[in-house]
N, C-alpha and C. Protein backbone atom coordinates (compact mmCIF):
# COMPACT_ATOMS: atom_id res chain seq x y z
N UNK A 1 238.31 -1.12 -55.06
CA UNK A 1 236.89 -0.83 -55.10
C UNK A 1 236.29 -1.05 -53.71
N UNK A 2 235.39 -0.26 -53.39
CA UNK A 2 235.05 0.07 -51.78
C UNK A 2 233.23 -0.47 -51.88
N UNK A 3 232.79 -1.19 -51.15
CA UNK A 3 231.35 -1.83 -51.61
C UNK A 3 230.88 -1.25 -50.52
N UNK A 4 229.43 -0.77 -50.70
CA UNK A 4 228.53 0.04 -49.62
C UNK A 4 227.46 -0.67 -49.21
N UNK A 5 226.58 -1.37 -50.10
CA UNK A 5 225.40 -1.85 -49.85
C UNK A 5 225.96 -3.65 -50.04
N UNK A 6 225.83 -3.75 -49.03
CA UNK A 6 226.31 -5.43 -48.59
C UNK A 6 225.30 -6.44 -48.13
N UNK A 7 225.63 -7.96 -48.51
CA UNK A 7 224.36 -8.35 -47.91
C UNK A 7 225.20 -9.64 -47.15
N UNK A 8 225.58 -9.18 -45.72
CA UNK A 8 226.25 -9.66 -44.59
C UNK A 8 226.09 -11.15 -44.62
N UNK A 9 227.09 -12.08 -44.52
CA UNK A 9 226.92 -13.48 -44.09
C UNK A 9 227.50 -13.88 -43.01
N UNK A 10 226.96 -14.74 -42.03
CA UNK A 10 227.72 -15.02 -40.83
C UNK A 10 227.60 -16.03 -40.87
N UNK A 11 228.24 -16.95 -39.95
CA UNK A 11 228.45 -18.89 -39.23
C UNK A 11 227.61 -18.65 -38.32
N UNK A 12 227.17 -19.79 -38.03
CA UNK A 12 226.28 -20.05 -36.57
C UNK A 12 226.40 -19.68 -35.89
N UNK A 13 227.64 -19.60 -35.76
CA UNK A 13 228.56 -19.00 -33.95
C UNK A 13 228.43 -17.59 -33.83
N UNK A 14 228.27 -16.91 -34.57
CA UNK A 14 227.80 -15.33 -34.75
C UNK A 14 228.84 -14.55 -35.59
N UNK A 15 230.22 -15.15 -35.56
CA UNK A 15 230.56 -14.58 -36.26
C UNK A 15 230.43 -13.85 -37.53
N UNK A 16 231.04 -13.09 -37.88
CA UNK A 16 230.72 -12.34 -39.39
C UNK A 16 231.46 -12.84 -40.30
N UNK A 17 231.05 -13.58 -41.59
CA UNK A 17 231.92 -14.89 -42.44
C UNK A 17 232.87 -13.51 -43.38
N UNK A 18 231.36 -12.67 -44.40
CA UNK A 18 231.61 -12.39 -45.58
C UNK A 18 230.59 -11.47 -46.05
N UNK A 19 230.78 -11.12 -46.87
CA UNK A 19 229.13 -10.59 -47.58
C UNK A 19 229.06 -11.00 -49.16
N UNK A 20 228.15 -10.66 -49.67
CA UNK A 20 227.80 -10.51 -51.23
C UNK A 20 227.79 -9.57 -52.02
N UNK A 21 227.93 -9.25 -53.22
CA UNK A 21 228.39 -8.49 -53.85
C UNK A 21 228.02 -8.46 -55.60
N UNK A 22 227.06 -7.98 -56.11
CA UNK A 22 227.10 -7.89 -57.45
C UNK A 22 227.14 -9.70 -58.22
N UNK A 23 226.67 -10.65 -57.13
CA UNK A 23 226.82 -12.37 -57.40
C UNK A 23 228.09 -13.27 -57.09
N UNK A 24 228.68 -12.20 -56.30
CA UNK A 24 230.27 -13.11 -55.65
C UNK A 24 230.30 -12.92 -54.21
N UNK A 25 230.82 -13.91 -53.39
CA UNK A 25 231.07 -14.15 -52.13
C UNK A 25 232.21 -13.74 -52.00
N UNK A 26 232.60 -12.84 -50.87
CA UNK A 26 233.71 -12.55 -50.76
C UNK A 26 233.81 -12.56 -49.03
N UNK A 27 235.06 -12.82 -48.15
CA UNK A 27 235.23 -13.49 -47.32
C UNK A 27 235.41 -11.38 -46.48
N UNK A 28 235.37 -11.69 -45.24
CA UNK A 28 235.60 -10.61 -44.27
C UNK A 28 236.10 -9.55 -44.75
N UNK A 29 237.63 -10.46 -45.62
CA UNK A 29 238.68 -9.22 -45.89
C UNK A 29 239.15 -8.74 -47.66
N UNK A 30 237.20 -9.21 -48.25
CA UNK A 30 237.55 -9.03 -49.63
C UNK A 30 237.92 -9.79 -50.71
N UNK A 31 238.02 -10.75 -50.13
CA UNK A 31 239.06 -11.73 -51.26
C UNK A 31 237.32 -12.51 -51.61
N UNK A 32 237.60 -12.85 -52.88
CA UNK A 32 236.19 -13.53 -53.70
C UNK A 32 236.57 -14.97 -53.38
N UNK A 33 235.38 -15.70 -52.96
CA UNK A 33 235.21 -16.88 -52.38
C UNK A 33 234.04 -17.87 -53.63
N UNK A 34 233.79 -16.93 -54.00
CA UNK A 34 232.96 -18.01 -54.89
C UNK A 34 231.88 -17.22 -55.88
N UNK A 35 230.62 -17.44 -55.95
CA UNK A 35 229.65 -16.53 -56.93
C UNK A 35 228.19 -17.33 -56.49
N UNK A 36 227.04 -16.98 -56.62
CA UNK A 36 225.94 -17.34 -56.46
C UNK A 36 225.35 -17.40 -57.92
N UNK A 37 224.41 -18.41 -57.69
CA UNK A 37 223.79 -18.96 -58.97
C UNK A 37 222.33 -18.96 -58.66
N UNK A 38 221.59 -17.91 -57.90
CA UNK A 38 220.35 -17.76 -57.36
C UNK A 38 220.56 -18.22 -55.82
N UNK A 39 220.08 -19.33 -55.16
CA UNK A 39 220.43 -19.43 -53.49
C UNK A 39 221.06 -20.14 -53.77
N UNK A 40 222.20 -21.01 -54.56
CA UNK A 40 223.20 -21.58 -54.35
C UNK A 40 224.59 -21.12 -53.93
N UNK A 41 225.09 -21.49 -53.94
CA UNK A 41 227.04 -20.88 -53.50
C UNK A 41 227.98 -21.74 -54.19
N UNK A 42 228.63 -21.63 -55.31
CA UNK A 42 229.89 -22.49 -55.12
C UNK A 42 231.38 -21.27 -54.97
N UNK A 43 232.18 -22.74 -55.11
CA UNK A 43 233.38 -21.90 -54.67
C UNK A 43 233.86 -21.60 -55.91
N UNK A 44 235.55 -20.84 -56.22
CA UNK A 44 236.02 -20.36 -57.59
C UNK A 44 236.58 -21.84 -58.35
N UNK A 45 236.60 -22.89 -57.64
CA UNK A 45 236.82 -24.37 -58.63
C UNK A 45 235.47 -24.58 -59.27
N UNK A 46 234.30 -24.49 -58.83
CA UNK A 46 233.42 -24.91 -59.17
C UNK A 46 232.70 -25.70 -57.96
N UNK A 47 233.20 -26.46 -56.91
CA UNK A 47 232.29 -27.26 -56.14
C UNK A 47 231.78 -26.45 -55.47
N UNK A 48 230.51 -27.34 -55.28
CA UNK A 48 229.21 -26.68 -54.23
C UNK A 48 229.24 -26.36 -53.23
N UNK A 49 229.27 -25.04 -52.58
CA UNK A 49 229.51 -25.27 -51.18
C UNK A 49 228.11 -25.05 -49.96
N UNK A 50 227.18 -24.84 -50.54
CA UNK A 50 225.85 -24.53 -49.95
C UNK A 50 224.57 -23.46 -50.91
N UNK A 51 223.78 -23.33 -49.76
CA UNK A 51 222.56 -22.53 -50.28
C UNK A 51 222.67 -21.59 -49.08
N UNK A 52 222.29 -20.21 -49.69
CA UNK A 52 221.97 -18.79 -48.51
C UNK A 52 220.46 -19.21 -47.82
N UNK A 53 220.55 -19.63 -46.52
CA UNK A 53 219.75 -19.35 -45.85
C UNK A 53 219.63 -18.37 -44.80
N UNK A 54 218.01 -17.70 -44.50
CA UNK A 54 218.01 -16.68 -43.93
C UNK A 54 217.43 -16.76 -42.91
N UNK A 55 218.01 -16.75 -41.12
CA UNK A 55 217.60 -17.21 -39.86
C UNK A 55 217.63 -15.83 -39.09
N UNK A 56 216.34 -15.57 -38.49
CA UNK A 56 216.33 -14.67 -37.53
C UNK A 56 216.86 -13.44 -38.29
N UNK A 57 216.21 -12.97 -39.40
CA UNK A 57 216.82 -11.66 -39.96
C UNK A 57 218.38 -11.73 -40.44
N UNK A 58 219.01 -13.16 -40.46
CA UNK A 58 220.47 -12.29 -40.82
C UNK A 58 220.58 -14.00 -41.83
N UNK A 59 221.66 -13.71 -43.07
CA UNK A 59 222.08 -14.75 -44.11
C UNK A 59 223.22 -15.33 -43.48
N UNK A 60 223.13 -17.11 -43.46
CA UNK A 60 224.08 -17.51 -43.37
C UNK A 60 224.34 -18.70 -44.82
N UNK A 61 225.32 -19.01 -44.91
CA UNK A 61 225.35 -20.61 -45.80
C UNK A 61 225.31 -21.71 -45.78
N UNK A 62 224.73 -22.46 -45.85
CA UNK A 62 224.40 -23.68 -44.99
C UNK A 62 224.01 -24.90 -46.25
N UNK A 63 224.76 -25.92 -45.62
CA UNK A 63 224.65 -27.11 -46.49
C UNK A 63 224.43 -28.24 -45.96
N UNK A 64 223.32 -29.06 -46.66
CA UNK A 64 222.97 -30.24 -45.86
C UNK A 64 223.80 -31.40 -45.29
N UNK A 65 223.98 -31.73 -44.34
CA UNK A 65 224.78 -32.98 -43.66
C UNK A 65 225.17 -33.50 -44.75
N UNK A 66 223.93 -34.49 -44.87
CA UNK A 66 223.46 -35.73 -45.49
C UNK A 66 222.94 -36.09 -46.80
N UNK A 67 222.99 -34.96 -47.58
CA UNK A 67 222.32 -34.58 -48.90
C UNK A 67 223.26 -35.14 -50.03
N UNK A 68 222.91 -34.92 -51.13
CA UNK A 68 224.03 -35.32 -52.20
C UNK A 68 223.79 -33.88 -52.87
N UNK A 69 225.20 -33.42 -53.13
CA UNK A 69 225.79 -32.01 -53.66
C UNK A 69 225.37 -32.21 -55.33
N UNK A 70 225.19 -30.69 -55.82
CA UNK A 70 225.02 -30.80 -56.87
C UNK A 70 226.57 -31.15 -57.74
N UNK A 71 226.06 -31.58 -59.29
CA UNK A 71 227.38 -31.75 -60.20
C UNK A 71 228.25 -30.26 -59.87
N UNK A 72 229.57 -30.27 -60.29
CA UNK A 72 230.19 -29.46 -59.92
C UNK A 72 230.29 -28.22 -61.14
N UNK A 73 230.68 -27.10 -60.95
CA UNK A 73 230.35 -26.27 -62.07
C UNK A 73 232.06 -26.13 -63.00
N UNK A 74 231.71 -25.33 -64.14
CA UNK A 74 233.18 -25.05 -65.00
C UNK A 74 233.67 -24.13 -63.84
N UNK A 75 235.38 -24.32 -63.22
CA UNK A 75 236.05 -23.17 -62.29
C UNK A 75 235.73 -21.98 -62.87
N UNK A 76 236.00 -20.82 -62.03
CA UNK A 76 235.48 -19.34 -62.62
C UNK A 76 237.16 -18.33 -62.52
N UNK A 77 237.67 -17.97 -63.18
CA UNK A 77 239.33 -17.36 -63.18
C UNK A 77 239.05 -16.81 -61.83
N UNK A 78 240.19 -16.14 -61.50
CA UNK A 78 240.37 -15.24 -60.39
C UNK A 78 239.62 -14.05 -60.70
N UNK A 79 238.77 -13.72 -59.19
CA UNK A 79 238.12 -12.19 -59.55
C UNK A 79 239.00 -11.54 -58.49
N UNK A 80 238.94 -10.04 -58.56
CA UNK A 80 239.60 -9.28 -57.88
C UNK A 80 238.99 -8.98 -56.75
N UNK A 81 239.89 -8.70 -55.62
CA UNK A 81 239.24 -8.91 -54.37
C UNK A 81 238.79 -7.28 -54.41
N UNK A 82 237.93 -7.13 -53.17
CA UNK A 82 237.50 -5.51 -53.08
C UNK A 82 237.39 -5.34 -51.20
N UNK A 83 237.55 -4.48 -51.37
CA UNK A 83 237.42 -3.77 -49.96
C UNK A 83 235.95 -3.66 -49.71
N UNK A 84 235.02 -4.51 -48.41
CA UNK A 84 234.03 -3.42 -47.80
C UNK A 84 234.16 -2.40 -47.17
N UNK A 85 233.11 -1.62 -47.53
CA UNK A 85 232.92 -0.49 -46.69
C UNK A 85 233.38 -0.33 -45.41
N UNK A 86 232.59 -1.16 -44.49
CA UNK A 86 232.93 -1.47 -43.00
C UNK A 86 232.20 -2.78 -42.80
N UNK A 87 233.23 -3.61 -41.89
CA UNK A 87 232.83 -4.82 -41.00
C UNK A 87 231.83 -5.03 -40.71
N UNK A 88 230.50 -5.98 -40.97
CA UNK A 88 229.47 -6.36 -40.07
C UNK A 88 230.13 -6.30 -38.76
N UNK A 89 229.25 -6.31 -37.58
CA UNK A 89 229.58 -6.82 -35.93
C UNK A 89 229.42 -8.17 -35.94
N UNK A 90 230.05 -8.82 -35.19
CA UNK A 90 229.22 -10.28 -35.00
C UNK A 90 227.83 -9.93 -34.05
N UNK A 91 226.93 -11.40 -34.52
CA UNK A 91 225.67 -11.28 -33.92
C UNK A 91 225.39 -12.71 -32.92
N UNK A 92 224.38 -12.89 -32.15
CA UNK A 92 224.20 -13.61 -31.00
C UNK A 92 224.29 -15.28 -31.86
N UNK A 93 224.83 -16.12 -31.73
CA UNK A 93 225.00 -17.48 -32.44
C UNK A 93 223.19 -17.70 -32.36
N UNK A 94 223.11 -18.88 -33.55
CA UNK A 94 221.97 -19.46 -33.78
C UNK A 94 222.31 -20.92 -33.67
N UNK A 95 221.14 -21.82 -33.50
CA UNK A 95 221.07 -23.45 -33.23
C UNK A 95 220.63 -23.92 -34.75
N UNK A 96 221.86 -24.16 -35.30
CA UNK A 96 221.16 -25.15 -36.44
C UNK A 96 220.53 -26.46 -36.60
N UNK A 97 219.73 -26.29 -37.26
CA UNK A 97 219.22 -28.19 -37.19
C UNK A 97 220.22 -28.92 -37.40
N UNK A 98 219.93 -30.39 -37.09
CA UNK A 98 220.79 -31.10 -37.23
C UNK A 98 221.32 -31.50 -38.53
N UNK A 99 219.90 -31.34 -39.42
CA UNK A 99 220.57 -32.22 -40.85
C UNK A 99 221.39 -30.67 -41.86
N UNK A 100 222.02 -29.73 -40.86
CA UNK A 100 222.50 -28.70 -41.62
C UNK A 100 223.46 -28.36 -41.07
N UNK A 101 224.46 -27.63 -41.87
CA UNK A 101 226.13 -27.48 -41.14
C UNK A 101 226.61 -26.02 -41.60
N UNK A 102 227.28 -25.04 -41.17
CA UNK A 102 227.67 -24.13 -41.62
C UNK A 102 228.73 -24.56 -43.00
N UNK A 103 228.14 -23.88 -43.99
CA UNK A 103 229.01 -24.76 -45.89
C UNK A 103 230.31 -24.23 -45.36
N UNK A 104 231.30 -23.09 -44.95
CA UNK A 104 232.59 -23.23 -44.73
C UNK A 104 233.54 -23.05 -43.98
N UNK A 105 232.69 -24.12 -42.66
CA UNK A 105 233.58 -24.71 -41.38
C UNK A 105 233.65 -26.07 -41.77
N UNK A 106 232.82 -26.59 -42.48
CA UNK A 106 233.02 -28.04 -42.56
C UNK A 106 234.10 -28.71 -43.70
């Protein structure tokens, strides 16, 4: 399955992480990373891995330093990975605050 209308996620550094899809995260090359639960993110075990925040026009995921994570959710089976359309570009890095970390470099 080939996805057209994407809603691009990148890391701080500019790179291009992933996009979204019909409520699943899926990483550069398709493979499903997790599902959204409104601006949350977890992964396919269930733990939390951030909230979509939106800096300078573009979505990244971002999770607090210092915060306490929500309870963890029931795991979700394997979803099938899909092909995007085409690659975001990477874009110019952004300065995150301090009490926030890119959710999956850390």
């Amino acid at each position: 399955m080939t996805v057209e209308n994407n809603t691009y996620i990148y890391l701080s550094n500019g790179f291009y992480f992933g996009f979204i899809s019909n409520g699943f995260l899926y990483s550069h090359n398709g493979i499903c990373l997790g599902w959204l639960e409104g601006k949350f993110v977890w992964d396919l075990e269930g733990k939390f891995r951030g909230t979509i925040a939106e800096l300078g026009g573009n979505k990244y995921i971002l999770k607090q330093r210092f915060g306490l994570s929500p309870i963890s959710r029931p795991a979700r089976g394997p979803v099938a990975s899909i092909t995007p359309a085409s690659p975001a570009p990477n874009i110019k890095p952004v300065n995150l605050p301090v009490e926030v970390v890119d959710a999956f470099t850390s």
